[in-house]
N, C-alpha and C. Protein backbone atom coordinates (compact mmCIF):
# COMPACT_ATOMS: atom_id res chain seq x y z
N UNK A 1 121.52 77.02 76.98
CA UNK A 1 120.84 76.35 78.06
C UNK A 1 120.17 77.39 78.95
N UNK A 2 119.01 77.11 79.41
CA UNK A 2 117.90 77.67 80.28
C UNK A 2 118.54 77.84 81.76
N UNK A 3 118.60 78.77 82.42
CA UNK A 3 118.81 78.49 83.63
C UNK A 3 117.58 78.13 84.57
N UNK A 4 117.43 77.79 85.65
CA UNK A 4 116.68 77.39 86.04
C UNK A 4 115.56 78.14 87.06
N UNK A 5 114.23 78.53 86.76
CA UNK A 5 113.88 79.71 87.29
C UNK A 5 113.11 79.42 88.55
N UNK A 6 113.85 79.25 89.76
CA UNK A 6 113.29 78.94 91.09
C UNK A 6 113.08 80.62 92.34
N UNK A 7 113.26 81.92 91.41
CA UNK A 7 112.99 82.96 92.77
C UNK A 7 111.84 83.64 91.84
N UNK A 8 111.57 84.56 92.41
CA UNK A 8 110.21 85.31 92.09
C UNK A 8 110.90 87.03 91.88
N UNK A 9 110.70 87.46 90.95
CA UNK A 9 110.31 88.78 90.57
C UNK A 9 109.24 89.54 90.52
N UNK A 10 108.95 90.96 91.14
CA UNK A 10 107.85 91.66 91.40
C UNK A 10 108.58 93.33 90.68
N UNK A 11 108.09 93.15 89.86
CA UNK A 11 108.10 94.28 88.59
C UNK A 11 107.13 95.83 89.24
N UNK A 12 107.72 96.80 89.38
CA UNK A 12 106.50 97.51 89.52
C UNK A 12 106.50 98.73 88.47
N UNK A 13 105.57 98.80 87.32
CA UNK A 13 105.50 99.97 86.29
C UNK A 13 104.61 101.18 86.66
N UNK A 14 104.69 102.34 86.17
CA UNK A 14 103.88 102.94 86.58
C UNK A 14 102.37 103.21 85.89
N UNK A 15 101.80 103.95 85.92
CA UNK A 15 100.38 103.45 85.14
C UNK A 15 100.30 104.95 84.42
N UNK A 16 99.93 105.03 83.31
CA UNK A 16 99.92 106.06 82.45
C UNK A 16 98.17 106.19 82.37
N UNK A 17 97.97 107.34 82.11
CA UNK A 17 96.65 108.05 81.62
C UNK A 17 97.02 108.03 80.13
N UNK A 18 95.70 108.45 79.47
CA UNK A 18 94.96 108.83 77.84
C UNK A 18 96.18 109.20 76.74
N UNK A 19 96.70 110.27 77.98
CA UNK A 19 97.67 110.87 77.34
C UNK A 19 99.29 110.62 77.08
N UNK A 20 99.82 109.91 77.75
CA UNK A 20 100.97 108.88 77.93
C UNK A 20 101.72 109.20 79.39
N UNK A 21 101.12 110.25 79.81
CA UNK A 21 101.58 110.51 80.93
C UNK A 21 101.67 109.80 81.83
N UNK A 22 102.70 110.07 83.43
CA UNK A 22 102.40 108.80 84.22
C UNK A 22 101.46 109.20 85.49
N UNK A 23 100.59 108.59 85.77
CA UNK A 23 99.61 108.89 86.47
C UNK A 23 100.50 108.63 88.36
N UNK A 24 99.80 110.00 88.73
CA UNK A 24 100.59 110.65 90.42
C UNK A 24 99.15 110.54 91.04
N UNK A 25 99.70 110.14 92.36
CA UNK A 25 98.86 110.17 93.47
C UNK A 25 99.00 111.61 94.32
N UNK A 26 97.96 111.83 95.47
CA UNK A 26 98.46 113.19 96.04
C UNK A 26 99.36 113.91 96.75
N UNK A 27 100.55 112.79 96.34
CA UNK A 27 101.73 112.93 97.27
C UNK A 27 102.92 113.05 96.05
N UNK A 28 102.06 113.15 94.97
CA UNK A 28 103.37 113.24 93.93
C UNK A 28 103.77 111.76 93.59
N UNK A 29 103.87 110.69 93.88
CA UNK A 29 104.52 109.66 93.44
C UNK A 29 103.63 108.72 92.93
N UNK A 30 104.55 108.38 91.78
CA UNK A 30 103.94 107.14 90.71
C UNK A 30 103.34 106.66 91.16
N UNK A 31 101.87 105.90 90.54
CA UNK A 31 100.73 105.05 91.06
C UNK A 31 101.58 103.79 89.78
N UNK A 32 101.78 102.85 90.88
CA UNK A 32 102.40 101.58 89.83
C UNK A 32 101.43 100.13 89.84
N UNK A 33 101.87 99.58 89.12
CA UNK A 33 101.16 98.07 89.25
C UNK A 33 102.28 97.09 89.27
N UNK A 34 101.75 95.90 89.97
CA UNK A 34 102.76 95.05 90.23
C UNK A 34 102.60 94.13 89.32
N UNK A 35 103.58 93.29 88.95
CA UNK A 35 103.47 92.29 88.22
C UNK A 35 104.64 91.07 88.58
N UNK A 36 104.26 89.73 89.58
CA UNK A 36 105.27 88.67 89.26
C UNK A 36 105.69 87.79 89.06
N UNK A 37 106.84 87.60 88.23
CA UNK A 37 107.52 86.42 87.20
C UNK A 37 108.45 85.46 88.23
N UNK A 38 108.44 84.41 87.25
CA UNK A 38 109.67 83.41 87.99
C UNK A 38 111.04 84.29 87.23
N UNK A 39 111.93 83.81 87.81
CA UNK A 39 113.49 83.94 87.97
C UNK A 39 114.91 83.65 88.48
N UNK A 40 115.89 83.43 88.09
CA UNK A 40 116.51 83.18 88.46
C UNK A 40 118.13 84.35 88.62
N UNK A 41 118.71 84.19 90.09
CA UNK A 41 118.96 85.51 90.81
C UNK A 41 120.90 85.20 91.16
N UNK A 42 121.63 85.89 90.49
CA UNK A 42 122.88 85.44 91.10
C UNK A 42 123.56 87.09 91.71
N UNK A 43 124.13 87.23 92.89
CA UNK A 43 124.57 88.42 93.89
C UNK A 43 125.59 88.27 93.48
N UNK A 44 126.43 89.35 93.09
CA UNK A 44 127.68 89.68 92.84
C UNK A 44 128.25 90.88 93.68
N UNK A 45 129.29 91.00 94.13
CA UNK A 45 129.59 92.10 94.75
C UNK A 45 131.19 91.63 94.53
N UNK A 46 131.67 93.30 94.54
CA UNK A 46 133.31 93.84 94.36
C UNK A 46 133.76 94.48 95.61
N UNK A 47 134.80 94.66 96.11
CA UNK A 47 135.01 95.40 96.97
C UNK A 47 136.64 96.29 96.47
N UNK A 48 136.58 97.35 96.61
CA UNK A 48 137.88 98.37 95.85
C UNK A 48 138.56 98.41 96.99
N UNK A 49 140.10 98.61 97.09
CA UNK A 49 140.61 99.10 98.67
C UNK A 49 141.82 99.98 97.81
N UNK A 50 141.37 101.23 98.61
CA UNK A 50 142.79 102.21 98.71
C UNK A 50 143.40 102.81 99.95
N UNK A 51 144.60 103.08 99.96
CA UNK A 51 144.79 103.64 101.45
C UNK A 51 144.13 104.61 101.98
N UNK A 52 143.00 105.06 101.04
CA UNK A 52 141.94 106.40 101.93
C UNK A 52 140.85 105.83 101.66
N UNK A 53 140.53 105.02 101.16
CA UNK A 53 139.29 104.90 100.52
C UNK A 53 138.60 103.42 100.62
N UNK A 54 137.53 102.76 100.81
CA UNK A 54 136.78 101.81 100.75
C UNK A 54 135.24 101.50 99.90
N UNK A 55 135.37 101.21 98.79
CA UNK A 55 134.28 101.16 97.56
C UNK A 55 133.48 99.94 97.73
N UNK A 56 132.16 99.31 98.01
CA UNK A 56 131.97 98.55 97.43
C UNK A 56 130.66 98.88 96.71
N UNK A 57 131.17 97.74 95.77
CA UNK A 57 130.61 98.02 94.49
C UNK A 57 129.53 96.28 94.04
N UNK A 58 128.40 96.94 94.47
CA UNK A 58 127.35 95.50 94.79
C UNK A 58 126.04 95.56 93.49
N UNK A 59 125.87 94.29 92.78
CA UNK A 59 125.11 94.33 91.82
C UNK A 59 124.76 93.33 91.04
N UNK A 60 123.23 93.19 91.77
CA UNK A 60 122.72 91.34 90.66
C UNK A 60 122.32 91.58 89.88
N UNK A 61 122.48 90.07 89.28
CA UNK A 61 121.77 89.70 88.10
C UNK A 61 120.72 89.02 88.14
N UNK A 62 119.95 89.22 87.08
CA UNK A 62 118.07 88.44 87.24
C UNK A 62 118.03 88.11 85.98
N UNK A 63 118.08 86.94 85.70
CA UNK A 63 117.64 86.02 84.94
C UNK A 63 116.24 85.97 84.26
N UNK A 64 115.29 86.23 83.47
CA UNK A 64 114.41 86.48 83.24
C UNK A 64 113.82 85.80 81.54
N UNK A 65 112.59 85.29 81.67
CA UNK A 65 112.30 84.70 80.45
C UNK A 65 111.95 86.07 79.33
N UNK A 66 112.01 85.67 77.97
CA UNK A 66 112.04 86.88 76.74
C UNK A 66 110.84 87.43 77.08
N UNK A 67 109.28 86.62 77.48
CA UNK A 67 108.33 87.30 77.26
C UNK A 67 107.91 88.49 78.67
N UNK A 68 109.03 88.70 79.56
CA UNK A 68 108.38 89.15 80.57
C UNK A 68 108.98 90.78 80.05
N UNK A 69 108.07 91.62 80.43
CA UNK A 69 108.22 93.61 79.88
C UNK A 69 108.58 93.70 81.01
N UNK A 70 110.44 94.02 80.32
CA UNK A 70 110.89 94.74 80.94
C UNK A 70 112.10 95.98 80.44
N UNK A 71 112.33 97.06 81.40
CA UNK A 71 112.66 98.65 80.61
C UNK A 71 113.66 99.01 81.85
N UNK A 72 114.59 99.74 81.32
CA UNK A 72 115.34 99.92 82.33
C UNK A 72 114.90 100.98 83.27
N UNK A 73 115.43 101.03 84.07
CA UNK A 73 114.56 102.06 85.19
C UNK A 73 113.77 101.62 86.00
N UNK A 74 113.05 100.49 85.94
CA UNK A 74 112.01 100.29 86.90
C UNK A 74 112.85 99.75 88.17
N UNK A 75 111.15 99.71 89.43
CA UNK A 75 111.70 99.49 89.93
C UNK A 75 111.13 97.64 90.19
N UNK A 76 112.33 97.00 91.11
CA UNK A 76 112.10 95.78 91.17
C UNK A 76 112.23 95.00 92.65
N UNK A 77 111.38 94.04 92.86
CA UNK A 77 111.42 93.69 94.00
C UNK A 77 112.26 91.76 93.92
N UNK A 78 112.70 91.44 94.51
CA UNK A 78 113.50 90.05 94.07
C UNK A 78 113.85 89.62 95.34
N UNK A 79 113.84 87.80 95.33
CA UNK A 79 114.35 87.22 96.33
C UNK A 79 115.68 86.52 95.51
N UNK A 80 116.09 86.24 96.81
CA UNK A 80 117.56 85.73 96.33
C UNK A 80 117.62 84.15 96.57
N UNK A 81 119.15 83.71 95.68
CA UNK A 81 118.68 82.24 96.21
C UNK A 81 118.47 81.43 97.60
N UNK A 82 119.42 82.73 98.12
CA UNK A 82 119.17 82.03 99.69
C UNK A 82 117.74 82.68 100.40
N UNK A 83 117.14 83.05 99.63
CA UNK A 83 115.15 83.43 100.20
C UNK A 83 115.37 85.13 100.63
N UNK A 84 116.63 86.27 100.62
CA UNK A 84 116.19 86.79 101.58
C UNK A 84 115.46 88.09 99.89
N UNK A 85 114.93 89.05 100.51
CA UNK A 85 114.27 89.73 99.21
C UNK A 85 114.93 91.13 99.76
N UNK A 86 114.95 91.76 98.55
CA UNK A 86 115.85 92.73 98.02
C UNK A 86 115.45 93.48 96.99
N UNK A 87 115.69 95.02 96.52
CA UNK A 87 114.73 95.48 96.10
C UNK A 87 115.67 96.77 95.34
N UNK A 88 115.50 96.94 93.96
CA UNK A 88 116.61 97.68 92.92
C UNK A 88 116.00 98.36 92.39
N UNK A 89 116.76 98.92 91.34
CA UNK A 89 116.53 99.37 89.96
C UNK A 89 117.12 99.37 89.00
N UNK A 90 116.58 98.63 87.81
CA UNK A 90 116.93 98.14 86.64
C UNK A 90 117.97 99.35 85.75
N UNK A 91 119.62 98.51 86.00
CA UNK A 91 119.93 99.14 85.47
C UNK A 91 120.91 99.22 83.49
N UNK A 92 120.44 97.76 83.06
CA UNK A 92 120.73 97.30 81.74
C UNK A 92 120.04 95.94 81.56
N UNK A 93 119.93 95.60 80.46
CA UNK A 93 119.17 94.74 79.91
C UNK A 93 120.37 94.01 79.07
N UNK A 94 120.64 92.66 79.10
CA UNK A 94 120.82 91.54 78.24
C UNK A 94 120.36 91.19 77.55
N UNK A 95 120.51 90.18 76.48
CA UNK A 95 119.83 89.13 75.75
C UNK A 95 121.05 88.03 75.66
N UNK A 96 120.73 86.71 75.40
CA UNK A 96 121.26 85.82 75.23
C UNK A 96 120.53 84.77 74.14
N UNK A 97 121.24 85.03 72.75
CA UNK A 97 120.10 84.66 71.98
C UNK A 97 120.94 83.03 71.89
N UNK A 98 120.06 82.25 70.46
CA UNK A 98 120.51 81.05 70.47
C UNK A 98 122.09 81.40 68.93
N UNK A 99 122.74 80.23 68.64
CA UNK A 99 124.07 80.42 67.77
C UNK A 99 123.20 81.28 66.90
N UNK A 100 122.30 80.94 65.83
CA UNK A 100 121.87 81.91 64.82
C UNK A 100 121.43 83.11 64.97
N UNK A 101 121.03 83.50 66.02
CA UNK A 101 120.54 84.79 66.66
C UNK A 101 118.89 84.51 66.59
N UNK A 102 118.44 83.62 65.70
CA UNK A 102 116.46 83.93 65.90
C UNK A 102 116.06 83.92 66.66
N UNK A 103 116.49 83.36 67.59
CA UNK A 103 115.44 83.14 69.25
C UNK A 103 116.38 83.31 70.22
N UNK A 104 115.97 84.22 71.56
CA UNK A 104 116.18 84.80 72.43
C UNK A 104 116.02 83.96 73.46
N UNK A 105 117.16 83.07 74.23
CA UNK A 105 116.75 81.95 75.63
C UNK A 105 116.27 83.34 76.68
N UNK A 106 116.89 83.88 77.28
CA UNK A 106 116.23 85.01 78.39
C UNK A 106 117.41 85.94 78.02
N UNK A 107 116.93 86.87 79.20
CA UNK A 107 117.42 87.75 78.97
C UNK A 107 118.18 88.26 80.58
N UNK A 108 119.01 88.79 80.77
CA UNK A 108 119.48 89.10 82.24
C UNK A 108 119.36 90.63 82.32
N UNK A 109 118.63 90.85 83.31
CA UNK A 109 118.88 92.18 84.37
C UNK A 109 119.88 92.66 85.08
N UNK A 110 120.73 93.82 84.52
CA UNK A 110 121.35 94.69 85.86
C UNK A 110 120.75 95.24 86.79
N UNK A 111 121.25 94.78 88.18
CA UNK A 111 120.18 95.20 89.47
C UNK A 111 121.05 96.21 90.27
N UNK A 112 120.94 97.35 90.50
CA UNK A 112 121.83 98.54 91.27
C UNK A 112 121.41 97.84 92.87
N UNK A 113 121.87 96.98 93.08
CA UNK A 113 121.66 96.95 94.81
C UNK A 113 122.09 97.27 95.95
């Protein structure tokens, strides 16, 4: 089953020259393009407790249809279900195929947030 894709994703890649390289502006940093998809967005967060120590450990998931390019590393811009937007980097890729494996329903994003 499909989940249901009501938030918006804003993908940003960087743009390569002739050569495969990634094309820099004069400040050194990636010249990217945006690109965005529907999605659907669930917030997860952990919290660790030790007697010295306090971890938390925070990280969504993005729901995403098969045909949208995506690579780990980028970076990503996302609203959540409650509207507020939030902004990661891709850090694993899912698939969720159907029982036989031929077709791929979406795929989910690890989001370092």
């Amino acid at each position: 089953m499909k989940p249901t894709m009501r938030q918006r994703l804003i993908i940003k890649k960087p743009k390569l020259d002739a050569n495969g390289n990634v094309m820099r502006d004069r400040y050194s940093k990636p010249i990217t393009t945006e690109q965005e998809f529907k999605c659907h967005t669930r917030v997860h967060g952990e919290e660790s407790k030790t007697l010295d120590l306090r971890i938390e450990n925070a990280r969504d998931e993005i729901d995403v249809m098969p045909n949208v390019p995506v690579d780990e590393g980028l970076e990503v811009e996302y609203t959540t279900i409650s509207g507020h937007l939030k902004k990661g980097v891709i850090k694993a890729i899912t698939e969720t195929p159907n029982l036989t494996g031929s077709k791929i329903y979406f795929r989910t994003l690890i989001i370092d947030g």
